[in-house]
N, C-alpha and C. Protein backbone atom coordinates (compact mmCIF):
# COMPACT_ATOMS: atom_id res chain seq x y z
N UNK A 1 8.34 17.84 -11.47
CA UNK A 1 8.13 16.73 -10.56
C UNK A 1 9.49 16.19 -10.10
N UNK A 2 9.35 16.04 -8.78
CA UNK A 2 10.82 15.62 -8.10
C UNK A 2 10.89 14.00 -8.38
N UNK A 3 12.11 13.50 -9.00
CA UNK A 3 12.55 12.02 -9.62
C UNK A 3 13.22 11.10 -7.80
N UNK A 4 11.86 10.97 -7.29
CA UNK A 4 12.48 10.38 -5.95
C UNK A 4 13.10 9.17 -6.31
N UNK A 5 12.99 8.61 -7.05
CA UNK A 5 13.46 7.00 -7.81
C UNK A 5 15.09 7.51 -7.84
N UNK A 6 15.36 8.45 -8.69
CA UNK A 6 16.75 8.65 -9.08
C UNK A 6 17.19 8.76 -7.80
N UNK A 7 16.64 10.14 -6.75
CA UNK A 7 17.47 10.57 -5.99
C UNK A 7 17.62 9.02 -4.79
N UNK A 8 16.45 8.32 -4.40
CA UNK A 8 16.86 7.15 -3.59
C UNK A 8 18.16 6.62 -4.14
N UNK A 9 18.09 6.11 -5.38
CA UNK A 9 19.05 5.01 -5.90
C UNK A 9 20.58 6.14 -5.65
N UNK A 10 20.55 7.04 -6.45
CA UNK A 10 21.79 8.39 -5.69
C UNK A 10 21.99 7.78 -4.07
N UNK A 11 21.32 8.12 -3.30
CA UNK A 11 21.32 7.75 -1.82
C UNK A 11 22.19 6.33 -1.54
N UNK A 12 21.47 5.04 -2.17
CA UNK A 12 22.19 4.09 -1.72
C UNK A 12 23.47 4.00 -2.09
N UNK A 13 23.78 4.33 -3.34
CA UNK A 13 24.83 4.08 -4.45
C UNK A 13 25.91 5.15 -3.12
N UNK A 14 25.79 6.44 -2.70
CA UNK A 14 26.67 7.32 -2.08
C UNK A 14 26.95 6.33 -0.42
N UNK A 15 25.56 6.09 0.03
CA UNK A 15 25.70 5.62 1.75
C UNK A 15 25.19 3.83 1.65
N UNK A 16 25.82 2.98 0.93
CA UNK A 16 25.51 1.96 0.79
C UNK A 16 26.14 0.93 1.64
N UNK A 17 27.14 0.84 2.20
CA UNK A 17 27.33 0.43 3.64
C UNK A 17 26.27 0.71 4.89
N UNK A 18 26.68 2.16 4.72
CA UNK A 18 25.73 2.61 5.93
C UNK A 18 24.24 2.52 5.59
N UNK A 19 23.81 1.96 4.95
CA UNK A 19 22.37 1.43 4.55
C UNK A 19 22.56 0.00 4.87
N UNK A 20 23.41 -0.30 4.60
CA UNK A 20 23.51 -1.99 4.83
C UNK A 20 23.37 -2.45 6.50
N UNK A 21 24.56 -1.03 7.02
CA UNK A 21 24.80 -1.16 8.44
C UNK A 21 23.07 -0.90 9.60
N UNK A 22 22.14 0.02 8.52
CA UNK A 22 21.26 0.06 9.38
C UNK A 22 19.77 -1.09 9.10
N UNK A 23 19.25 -1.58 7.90
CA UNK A 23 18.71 -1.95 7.75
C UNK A 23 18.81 -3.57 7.82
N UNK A 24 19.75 -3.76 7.09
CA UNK A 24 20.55 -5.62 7.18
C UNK A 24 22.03 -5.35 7.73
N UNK A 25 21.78 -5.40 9.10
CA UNK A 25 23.14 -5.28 10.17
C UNK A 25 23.88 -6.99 9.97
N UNK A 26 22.89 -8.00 9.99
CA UNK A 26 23.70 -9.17 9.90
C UNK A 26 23.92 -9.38 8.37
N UNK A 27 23.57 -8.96 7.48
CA UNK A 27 24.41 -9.14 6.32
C UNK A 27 25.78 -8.57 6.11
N UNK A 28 25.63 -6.51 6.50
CA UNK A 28 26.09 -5.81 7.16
C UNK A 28 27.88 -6.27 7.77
N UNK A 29 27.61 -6.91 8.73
CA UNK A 29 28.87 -7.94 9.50
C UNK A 29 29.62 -9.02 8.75
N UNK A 30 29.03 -9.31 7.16
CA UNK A 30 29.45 -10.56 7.02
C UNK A 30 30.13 -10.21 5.77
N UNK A 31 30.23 -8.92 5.18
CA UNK A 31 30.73 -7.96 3.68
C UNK A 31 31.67 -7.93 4.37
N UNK A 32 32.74 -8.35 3.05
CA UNK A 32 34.18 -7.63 3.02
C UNK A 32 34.03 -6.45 2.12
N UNK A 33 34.14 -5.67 3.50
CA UNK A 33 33.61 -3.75 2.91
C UNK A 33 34.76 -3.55 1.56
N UNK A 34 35.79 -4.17 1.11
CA UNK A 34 36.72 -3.82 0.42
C UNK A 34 36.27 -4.72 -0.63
N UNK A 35 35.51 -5.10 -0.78
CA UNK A 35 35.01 -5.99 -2.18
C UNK A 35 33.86 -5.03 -2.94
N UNK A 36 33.19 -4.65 -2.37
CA UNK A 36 32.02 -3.86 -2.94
C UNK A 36 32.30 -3.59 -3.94
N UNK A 37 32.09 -3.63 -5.21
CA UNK A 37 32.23 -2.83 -6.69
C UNK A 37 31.10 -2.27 -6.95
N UNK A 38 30.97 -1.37 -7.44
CA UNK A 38 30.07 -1.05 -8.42
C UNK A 38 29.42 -1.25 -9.75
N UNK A 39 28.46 -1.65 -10.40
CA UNK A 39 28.54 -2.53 -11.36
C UNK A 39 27.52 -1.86 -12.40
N UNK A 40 28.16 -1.64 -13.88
CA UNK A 40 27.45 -0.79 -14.70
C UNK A 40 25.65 -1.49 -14.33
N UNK A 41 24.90 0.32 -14.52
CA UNK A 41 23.07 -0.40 -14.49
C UNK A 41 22.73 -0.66 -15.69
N UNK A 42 21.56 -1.55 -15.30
CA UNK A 42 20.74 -2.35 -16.10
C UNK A 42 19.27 -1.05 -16.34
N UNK A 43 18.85 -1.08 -17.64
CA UNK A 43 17.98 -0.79 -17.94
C UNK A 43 16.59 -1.03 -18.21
N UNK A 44 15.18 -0.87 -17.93
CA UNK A 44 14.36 -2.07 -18.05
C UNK A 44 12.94 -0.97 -18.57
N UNK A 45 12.01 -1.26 -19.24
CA UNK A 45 10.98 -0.67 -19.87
C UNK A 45 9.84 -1.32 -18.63
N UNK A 46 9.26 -0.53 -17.60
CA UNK A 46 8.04 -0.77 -17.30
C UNK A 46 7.23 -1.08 -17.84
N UNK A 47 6.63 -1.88 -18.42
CA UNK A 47 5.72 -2.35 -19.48
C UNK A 47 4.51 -2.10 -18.93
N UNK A 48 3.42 -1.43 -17.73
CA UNK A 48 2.92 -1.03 -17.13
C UNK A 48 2.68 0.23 -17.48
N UNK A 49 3.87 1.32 -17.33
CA UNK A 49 3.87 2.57 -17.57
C UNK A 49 4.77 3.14 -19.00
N UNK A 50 5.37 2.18 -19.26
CA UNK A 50 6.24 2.25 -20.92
C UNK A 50 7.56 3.78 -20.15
N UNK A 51 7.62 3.70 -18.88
CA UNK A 51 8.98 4.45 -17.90
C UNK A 51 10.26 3.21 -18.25
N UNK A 52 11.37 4.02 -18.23
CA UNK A 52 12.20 3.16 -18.57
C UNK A 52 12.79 3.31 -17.30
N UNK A 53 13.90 2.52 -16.79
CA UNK A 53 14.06 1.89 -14.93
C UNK A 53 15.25 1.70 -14.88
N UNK A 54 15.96 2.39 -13.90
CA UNK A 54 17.47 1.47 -13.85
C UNK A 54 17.75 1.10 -12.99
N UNK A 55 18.30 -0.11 -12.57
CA UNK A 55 18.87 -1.15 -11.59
C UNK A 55 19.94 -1.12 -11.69
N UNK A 56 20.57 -0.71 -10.47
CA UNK A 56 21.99 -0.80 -10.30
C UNK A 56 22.20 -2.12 -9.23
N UNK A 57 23.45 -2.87 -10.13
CA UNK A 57 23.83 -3.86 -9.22
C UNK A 57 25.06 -3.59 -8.80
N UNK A 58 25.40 -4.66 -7.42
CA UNK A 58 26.73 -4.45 -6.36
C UNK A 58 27.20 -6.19 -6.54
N UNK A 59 28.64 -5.91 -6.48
CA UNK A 59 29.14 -7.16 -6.30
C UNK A 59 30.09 -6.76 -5.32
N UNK A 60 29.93 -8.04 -4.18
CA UNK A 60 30.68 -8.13 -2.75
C UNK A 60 31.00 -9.67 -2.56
N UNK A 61 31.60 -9.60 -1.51
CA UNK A 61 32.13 -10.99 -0.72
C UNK A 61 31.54 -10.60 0.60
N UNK A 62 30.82 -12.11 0.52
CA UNK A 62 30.25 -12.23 1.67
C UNK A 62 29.75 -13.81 2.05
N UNK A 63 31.11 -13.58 3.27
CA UNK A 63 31.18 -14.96 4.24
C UNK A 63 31.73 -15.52 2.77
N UNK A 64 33.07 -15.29 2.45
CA UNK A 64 34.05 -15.46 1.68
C UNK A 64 33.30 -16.55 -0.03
N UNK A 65 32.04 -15.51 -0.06
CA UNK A 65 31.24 -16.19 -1.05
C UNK A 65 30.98 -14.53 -2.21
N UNK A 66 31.45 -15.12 -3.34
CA UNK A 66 30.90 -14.59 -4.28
C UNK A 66 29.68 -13.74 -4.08
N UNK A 67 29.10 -12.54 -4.46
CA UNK A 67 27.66 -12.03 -4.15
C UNK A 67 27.68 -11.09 -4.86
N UNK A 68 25.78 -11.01 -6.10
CA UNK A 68 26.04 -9.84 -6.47
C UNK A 68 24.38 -9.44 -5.98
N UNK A 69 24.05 -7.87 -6.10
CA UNK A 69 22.68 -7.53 -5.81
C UNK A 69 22.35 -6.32 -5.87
């Protein structure tokens, strides 16, 4: 079975500007593209399916404000 979960999150993590640039263009405009970090993921137990989940978070500046997501 193909892990579309992994390969999306792969996707943003590689074209994550250019995801930003097409979906949230006015957030998009307001990143200082040179802040972006990458930020170790978080792990989480679906308690639904007992699948374990990872969330990757981003920390940026935006509109000279702290931001993580």
């Amino acid at each position: 079975m193909i892990d579309h979960d992994r390969l999306f999150k792969e996707l943003i993590s590689t074209f994550f500007v250019e995801f930003l640039d097409l979906f949230l263009p006015q957030v998009a405009s307001q990143i200082d593209r040179d802040s972006i970090q990458f930020l170790p993921q978080d792990v989480f137990t679906d308690v639904t399916s007992g699948e374990n989940k990872l969330i990757y978070w981003r920390r940026c500046v935006i509109s000279n404000k702290k931001l993580i997501f």
